[in-house]
PDB file of N, CA and C in Angstrom:
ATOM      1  N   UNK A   1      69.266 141.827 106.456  1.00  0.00           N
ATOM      2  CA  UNK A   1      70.498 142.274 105.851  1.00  0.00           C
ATOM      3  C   UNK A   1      70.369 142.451 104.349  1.00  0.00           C
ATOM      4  N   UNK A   2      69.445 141.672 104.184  1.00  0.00           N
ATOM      5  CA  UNK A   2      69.490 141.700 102.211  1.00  0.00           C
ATOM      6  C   UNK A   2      67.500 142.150 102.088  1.00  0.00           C
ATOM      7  N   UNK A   3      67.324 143.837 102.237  1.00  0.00           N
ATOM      8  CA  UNK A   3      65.890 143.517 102.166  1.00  0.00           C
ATOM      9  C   UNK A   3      65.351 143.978 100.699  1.00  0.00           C
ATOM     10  N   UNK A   4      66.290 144.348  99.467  1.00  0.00           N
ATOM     11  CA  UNK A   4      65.954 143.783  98.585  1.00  0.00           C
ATOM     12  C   UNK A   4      66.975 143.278  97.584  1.00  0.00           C
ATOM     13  N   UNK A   5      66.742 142.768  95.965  1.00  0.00           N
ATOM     14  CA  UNK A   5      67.997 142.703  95.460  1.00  0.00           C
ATOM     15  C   UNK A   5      69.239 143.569  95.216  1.00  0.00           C
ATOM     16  N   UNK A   6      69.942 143.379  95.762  1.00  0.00           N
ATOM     17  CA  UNK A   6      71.336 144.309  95.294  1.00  0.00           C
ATOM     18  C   UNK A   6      71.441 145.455  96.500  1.00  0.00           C
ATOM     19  N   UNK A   7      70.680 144.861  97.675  1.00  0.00           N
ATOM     20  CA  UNK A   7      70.411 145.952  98.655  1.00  0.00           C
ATOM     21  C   UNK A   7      71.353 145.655 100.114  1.00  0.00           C
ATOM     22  N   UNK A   8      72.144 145.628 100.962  1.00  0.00           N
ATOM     23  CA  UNK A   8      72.502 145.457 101.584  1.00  0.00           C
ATOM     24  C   UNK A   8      72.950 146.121 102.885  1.00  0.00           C
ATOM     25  N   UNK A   9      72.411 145.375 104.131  1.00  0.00           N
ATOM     26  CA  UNK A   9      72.623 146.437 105.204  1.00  0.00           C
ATOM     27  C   UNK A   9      73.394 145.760 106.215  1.00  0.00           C
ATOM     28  N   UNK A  10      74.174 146.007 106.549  1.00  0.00           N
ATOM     29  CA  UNK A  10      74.984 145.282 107.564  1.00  0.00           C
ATOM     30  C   UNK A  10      75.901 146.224 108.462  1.00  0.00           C
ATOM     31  N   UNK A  11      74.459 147.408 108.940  1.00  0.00           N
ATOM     32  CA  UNK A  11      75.296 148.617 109.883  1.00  0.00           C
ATOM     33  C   UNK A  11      75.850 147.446 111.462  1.00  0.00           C
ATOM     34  N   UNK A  12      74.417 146.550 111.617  1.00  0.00           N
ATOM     35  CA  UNK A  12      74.592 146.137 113.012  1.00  0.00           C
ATOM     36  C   UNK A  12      76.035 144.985 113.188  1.00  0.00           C
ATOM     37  N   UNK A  13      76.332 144.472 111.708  1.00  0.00           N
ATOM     38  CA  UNK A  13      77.552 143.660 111.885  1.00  0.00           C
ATOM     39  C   UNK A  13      78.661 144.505 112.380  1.00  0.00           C
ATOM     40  N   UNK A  14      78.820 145.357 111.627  1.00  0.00           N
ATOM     41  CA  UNK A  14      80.292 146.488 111.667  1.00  0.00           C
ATOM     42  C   UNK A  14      79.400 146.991 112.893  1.00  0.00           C
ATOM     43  N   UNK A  15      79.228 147.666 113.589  1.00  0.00           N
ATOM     44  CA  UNK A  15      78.901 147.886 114.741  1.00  0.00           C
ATOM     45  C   UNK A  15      79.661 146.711 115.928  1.00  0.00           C
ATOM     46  N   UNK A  16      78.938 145.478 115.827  1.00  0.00           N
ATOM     47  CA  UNK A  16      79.514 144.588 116.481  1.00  0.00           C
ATOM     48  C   UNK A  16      80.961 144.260 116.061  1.00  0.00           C
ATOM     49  N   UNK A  17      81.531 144.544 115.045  1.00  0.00           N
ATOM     50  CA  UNK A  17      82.385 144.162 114.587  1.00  0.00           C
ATOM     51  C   UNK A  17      83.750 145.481 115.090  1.00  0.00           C
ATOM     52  N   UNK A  18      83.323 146.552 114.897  1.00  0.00           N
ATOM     53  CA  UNK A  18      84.288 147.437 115.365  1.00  0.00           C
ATOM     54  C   UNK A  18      84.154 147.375 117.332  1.00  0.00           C
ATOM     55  N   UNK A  19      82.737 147.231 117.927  1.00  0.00           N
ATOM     56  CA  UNK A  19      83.199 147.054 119.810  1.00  0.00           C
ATOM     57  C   UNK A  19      84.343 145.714 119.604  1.00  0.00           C
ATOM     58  N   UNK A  20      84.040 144.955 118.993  1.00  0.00           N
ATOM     59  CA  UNK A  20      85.000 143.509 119.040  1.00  0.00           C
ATOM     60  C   UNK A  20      86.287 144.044 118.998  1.00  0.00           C
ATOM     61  N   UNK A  21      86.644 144.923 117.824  1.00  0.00           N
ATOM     62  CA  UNK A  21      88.017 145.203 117.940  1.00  0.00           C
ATOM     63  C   UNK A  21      88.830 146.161 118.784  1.00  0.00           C
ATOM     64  N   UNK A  22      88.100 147.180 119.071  1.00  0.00           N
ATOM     65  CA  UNK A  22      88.318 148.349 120.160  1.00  0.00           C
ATOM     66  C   UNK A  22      88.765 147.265 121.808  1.00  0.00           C
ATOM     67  N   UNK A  23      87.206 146.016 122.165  1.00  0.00           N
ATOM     68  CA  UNK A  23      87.612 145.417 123.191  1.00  0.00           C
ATOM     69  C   UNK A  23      88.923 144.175 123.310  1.00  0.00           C
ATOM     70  N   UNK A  24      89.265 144.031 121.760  1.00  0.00           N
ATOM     71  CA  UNK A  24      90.089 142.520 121.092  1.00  0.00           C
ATOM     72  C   UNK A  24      89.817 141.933 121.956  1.00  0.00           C
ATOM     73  N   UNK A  25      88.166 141.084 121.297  1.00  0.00           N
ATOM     74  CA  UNK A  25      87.183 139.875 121.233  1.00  0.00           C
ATOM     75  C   UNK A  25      87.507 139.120 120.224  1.00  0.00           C
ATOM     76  N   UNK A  26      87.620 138.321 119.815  1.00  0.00           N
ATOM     77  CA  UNK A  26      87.803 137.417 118.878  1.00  0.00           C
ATOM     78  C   UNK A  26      86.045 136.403 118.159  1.00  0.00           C
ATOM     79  N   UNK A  27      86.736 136.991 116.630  1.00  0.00           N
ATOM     80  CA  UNK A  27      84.708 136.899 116.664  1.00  0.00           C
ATOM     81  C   UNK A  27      84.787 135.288 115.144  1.00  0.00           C
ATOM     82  N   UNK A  28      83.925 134.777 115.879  1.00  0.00           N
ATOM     83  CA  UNK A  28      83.369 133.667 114.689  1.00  0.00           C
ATOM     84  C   UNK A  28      82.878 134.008 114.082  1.00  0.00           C
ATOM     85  N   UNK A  29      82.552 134.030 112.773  1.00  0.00           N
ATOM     86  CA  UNK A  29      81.645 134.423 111.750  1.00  0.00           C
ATOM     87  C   UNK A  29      80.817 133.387 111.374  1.00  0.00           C
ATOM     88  N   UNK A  30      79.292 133.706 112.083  1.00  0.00           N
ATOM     89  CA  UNK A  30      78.845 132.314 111.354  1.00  0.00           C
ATOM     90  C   UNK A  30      77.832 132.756 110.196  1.00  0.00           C
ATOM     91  N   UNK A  31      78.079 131.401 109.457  1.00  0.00           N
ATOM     92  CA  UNK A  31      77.146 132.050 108.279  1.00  0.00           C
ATOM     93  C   UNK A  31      75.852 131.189 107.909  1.00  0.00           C
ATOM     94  N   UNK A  32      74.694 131.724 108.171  1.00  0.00           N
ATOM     95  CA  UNK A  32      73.846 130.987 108.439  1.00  0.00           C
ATOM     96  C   UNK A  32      72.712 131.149 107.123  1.00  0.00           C
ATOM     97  N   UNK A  33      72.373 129.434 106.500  1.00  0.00           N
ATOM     98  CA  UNK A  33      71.597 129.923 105.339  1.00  0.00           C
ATOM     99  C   UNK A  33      70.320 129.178 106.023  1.00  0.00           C
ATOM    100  N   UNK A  34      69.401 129.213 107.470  1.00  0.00           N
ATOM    101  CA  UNK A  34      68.713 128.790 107.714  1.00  0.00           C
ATOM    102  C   UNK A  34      67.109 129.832 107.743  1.00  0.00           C
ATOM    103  N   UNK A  35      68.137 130.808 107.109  1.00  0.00           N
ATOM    104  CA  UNK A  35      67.249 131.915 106.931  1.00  0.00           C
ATOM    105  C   UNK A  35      67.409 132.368 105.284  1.00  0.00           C
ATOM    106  N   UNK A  36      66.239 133.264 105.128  1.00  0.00           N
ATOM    107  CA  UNK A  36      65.807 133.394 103.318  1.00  0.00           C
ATOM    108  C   UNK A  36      65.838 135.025 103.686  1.00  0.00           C
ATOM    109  N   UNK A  37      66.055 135.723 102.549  1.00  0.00           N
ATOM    110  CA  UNK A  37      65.259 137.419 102.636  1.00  0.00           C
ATOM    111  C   UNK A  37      63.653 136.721 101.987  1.00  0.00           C
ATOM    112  N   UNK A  38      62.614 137.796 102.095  1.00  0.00           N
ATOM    113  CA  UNK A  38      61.504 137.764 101.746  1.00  0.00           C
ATOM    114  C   UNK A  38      61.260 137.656 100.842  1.00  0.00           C
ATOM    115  N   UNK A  39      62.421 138.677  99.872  1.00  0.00           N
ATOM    116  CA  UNK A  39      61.864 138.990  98.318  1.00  0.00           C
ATOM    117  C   UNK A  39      62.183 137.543  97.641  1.00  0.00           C
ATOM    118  N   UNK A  40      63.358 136.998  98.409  1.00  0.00           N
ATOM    119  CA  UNK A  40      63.906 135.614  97.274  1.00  0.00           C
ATOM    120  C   UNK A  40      62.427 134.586  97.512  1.00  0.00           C
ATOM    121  N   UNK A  41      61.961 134.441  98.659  1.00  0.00           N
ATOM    122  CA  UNK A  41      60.605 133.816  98.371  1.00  0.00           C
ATOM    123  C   UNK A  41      59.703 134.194  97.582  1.00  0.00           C
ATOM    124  N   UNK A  42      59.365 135.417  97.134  1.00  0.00           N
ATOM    125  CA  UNK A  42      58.634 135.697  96.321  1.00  0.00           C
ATOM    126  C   UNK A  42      58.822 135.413  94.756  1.00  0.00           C
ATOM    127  N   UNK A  43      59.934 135.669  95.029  1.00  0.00           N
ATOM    128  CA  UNK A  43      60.276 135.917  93.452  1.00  0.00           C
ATOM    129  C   UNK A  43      60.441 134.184  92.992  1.00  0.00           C
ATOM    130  N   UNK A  44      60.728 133.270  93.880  1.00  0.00           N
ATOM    131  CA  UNK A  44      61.019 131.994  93.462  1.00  0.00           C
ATOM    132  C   UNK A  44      60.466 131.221  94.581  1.00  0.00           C
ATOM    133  N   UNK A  45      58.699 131.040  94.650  1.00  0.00           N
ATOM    134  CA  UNK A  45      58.193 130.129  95.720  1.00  0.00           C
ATOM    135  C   UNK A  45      57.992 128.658  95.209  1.00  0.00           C
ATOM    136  N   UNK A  46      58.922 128.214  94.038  1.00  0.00           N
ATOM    137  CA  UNK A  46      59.295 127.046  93.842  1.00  0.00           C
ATOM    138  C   UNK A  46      59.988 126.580  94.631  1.00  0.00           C
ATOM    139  N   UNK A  47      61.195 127.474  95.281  1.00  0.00           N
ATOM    140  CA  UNK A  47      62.005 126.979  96.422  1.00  0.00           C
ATOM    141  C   UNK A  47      61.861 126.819  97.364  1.00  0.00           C
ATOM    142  N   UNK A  48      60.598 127.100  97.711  1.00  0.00           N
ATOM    143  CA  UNK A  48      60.331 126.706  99.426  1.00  0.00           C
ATOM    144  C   UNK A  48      60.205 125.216  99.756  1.00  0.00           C
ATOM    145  N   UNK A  49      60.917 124.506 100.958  1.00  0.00           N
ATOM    146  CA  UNK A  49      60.652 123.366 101.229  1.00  0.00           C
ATOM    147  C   UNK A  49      59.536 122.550 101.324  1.00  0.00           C
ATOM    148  N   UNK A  50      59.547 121.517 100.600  1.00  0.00           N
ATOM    149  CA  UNK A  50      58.251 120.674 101.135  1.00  0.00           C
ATOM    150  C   UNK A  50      58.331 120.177 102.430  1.00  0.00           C
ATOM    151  N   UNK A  51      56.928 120.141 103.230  1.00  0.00           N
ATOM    152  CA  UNK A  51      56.579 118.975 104.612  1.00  0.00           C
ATOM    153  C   UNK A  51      56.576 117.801 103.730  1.00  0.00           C
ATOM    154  N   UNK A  52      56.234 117.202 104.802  1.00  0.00           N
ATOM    155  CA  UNK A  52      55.872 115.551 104.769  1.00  0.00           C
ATOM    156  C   UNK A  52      54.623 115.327 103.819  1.00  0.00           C
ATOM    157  N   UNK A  53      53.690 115.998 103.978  1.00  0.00           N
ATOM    158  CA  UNK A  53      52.978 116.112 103.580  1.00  0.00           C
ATOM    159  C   UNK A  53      52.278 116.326 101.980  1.00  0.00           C
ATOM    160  N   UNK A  54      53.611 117.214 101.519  1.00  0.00           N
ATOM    161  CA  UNK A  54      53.513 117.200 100.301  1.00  0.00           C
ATOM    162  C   UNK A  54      53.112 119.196 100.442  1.00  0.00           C
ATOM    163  N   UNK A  55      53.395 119.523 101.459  1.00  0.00           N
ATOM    164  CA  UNK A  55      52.691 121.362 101.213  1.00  0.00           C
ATOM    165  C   UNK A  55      54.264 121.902 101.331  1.00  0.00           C
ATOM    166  N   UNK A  56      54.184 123.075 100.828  1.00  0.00           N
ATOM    167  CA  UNK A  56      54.811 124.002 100.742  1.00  0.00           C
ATOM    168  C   UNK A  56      55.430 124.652 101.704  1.00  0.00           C
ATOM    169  N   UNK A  57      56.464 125.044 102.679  1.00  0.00           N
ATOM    170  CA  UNK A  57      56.481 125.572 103.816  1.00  0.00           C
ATOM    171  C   UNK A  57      56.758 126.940 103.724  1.00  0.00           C
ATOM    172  N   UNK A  58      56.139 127.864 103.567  1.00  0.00           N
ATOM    173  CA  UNK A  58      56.546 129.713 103.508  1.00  0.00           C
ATOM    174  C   UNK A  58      57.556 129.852 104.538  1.00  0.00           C
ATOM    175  N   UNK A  59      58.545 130.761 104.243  1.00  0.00           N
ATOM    176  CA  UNK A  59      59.321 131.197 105.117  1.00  0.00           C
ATOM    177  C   UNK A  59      58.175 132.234 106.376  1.00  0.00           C
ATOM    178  N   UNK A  60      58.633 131.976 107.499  1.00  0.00           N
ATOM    179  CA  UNK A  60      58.795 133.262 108.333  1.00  0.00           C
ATOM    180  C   UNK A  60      59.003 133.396 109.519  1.00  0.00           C
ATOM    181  N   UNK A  61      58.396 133.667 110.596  1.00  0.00           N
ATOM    182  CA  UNK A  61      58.889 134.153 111.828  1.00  0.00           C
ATOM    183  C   UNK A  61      59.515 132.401 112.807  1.00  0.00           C
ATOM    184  N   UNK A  62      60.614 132.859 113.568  1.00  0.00           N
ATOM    185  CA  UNK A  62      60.739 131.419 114.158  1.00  0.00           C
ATOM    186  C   UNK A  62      61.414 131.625 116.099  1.00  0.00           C
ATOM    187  N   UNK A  63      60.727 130.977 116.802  1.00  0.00           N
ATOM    188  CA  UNK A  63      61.202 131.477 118.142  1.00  0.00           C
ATOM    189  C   UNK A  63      62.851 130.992 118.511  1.00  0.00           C
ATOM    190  N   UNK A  64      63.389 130.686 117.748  1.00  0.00           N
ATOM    191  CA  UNK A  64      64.625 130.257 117.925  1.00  0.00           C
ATOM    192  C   UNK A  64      65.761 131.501 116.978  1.00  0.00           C
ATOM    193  N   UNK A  65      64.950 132.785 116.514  1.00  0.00           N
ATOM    194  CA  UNK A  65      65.947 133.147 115.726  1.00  0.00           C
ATOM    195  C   UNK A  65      65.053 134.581 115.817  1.00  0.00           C
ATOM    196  N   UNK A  66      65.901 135.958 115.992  1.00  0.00           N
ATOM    197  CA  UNK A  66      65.349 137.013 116.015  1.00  0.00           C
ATOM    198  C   UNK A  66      65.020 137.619 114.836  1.00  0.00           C
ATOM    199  N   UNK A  67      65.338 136.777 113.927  1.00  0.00           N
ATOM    200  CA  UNK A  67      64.908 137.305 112.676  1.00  0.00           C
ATOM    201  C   UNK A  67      63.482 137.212 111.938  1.00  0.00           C
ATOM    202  N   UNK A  68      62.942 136.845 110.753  1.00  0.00           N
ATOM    203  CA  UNK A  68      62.481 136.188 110.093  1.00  0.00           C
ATOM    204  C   UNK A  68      62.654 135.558 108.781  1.00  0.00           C
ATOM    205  N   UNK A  69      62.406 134.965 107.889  1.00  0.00           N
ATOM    206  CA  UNK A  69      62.971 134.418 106.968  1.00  0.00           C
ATOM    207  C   UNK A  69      63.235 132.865 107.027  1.00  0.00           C
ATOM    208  N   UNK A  70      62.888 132.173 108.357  1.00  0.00           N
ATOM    209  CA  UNK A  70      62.716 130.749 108.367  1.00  0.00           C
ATOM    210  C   UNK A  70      61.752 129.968 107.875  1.00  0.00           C
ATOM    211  N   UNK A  71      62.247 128.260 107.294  1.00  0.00           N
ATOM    212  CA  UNK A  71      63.505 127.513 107.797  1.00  0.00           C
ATOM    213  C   UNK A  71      64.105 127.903 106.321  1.00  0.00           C
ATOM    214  N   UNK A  72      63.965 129.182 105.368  1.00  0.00           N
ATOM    215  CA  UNK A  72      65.073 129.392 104.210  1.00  0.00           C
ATOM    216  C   UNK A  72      64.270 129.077 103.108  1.00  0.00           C
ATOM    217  N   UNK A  73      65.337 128.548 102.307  1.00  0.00           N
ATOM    218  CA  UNK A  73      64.561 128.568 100.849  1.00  0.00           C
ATOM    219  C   UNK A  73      65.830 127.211 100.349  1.00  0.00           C
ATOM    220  N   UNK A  74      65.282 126.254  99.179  1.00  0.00           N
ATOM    221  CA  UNK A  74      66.392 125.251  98.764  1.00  0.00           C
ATOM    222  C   UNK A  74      67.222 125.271  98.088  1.00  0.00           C
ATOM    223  N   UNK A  75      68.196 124.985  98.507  1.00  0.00           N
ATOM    224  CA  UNK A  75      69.329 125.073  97.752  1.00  0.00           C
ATOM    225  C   UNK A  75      69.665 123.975  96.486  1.00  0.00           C
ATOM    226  N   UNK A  76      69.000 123.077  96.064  1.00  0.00           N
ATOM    227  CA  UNK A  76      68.304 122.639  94.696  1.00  0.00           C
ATOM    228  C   UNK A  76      68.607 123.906  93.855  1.00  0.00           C
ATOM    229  N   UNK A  77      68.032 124.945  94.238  1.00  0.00           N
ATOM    230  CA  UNK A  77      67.865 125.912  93.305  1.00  0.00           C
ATOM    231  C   UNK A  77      68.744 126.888  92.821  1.00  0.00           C
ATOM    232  N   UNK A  78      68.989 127.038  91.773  1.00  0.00           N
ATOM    233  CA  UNK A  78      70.074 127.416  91.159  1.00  0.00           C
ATOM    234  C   UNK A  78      69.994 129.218  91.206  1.00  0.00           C
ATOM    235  N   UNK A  79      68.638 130.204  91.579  1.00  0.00           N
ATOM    236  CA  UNK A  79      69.036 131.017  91.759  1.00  0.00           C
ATOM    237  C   UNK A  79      69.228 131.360  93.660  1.00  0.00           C
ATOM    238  N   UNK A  80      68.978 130.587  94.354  1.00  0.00           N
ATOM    239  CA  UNK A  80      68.802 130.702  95.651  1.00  0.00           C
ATOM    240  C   UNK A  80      70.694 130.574  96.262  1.00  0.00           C
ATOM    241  N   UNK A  81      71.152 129.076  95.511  1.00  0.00           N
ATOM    242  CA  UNK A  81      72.401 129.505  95.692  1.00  0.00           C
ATOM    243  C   UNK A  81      73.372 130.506  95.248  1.00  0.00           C
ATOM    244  N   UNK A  82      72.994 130.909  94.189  1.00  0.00           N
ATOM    245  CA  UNK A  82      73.488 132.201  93.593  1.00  0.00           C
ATOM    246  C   UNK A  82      73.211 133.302  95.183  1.00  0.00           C
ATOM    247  N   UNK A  83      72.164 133.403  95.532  1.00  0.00           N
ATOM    248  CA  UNK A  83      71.817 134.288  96.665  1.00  0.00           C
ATOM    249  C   UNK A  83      72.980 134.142  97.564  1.00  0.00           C
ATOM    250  N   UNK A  84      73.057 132.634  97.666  1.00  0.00           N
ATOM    251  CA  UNK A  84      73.635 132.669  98.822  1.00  0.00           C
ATOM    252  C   UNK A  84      75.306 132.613  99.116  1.00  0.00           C
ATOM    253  N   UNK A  85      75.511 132.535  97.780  1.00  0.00           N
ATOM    254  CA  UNK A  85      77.159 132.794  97.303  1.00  0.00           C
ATOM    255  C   UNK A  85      77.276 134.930  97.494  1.00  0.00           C
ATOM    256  N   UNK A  86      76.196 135.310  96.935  1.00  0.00           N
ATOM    257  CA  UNK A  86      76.872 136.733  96.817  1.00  0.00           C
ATOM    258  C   UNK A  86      76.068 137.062  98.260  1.00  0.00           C
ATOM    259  N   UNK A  87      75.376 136.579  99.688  1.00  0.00           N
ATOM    260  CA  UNK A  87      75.362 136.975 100.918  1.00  0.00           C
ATOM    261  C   UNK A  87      76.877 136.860 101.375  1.00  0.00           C
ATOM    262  N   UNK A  88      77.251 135.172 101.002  1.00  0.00           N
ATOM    263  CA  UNK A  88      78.901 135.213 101.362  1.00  0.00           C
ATOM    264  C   UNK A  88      79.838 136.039 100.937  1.00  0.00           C
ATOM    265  N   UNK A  89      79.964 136.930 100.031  1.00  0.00           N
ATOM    266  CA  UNK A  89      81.051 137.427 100.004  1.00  0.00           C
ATOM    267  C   UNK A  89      80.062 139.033 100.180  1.00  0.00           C
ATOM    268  N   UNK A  90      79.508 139.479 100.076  1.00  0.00           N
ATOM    269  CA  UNK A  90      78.823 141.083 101.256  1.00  0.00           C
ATOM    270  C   UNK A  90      79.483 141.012 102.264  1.00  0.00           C
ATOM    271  N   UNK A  91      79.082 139.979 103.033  1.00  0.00           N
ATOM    272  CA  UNK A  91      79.885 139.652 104.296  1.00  0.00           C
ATOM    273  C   UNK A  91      80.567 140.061 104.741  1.00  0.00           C
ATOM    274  N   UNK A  92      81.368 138.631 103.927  1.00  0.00           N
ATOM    275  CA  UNK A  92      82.887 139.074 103.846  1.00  0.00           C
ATOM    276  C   UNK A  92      83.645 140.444 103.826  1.00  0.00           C
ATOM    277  N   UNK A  93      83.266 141.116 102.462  1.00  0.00           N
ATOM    278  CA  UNK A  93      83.714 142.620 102.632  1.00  0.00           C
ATOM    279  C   UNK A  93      83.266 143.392 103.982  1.00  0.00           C
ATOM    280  N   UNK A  94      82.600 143.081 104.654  1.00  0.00           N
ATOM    281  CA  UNK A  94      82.139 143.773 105.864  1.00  0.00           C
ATOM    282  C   UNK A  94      82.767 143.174 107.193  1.00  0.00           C
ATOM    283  N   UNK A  95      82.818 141.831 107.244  1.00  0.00           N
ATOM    284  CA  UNK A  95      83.841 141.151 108.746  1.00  0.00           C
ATOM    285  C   UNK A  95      85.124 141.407 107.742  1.00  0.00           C
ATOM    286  N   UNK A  96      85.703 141.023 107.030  1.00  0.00           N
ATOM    287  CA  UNK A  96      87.421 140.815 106.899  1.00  0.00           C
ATOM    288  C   UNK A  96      88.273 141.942 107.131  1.00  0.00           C
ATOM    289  N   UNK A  97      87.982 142.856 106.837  1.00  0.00           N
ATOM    290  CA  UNK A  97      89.035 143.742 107.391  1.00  0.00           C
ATOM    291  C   UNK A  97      89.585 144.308 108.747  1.00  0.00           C
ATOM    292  N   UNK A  98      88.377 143.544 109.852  1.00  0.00           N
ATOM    293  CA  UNK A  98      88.328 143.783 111.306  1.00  0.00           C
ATOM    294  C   UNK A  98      89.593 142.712 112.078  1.00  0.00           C
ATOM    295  N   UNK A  99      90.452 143.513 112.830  1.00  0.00           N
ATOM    296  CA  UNK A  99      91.219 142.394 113.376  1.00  0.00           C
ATOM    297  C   UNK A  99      90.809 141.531 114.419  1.00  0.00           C
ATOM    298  N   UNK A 100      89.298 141.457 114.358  1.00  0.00           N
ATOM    299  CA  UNK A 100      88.989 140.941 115.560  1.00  0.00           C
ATOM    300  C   UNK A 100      88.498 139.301 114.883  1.00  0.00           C
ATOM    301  N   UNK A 101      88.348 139.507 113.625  1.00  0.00           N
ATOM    302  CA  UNK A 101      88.239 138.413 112.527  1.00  0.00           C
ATOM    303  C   UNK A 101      88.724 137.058 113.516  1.00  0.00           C
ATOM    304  N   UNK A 102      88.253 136.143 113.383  1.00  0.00           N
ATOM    305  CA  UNK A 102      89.096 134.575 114.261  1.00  0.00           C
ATOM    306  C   UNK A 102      88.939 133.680 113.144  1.00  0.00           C
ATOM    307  N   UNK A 103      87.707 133.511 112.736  1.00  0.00           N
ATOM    308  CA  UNK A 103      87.491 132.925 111.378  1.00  0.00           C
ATOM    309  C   UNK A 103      85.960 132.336 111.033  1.00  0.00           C
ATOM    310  N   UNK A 104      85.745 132.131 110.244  1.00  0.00           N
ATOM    311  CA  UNK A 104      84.301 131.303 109.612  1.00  0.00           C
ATOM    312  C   UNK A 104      83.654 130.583 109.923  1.00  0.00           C
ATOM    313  N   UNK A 105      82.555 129.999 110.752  1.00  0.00           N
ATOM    314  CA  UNK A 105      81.690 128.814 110.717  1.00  0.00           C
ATOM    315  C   UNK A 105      81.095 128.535 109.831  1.00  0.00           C
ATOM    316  N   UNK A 106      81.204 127.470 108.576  1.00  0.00           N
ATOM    317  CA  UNK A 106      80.509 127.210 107.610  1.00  0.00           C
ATOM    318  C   UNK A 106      79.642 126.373 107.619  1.00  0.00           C
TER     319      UNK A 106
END
């Protein structure tokens, strides 16, 4: 959804988001920061989580999630939450105006 800065794609939300309202489905919005875009790892691989171990964990592919971008990046970090404040409101402008809206999982 975010594949670079200031870049945003969210055809497949509004997609899902307009069948929801045509069928009035009632949709949760969840918002999930268990995932990173690529570039924010790059640009800040200070934020990647430590193991146990003391190593670094790179984001990427995970069988529990069709995406990639796992397990994220830390939120310690002062530009990562910035990321993840302006994913929340993209979003937003993209689910809120749908009446199929129910509300937020935070």
């Amino acid at each position: 959804m975010n594949p670079a800065p200031d870049q945003w794609i969210f055809d497949e939300v509004e997609e899902v988001m307009s069948y929801c309202d045509e069928f009035e489905v009632q949709v949760m919005c969840g918002l999930m920061f268990e995932l990173a875009p690529w570039w924010l790892e790059q640009k800040y691989p200070g934020a990647r989580f430590t193991d146990a171990r003391g190593q670094q964990v790179r984001i990427q592919g995970s069988p529990n999630n069709v995406t990639g971008g796992w397990p994220g990046l830390c939120f310690d970090w002062e530009p990562v939450r910035e990321a993840g404040a302006l994913y929340i409101g993209e979003l937003i402008k993209v689910v809120a105006p749908h009446k199929s809206l129910f509300g937020y999982d935070c």
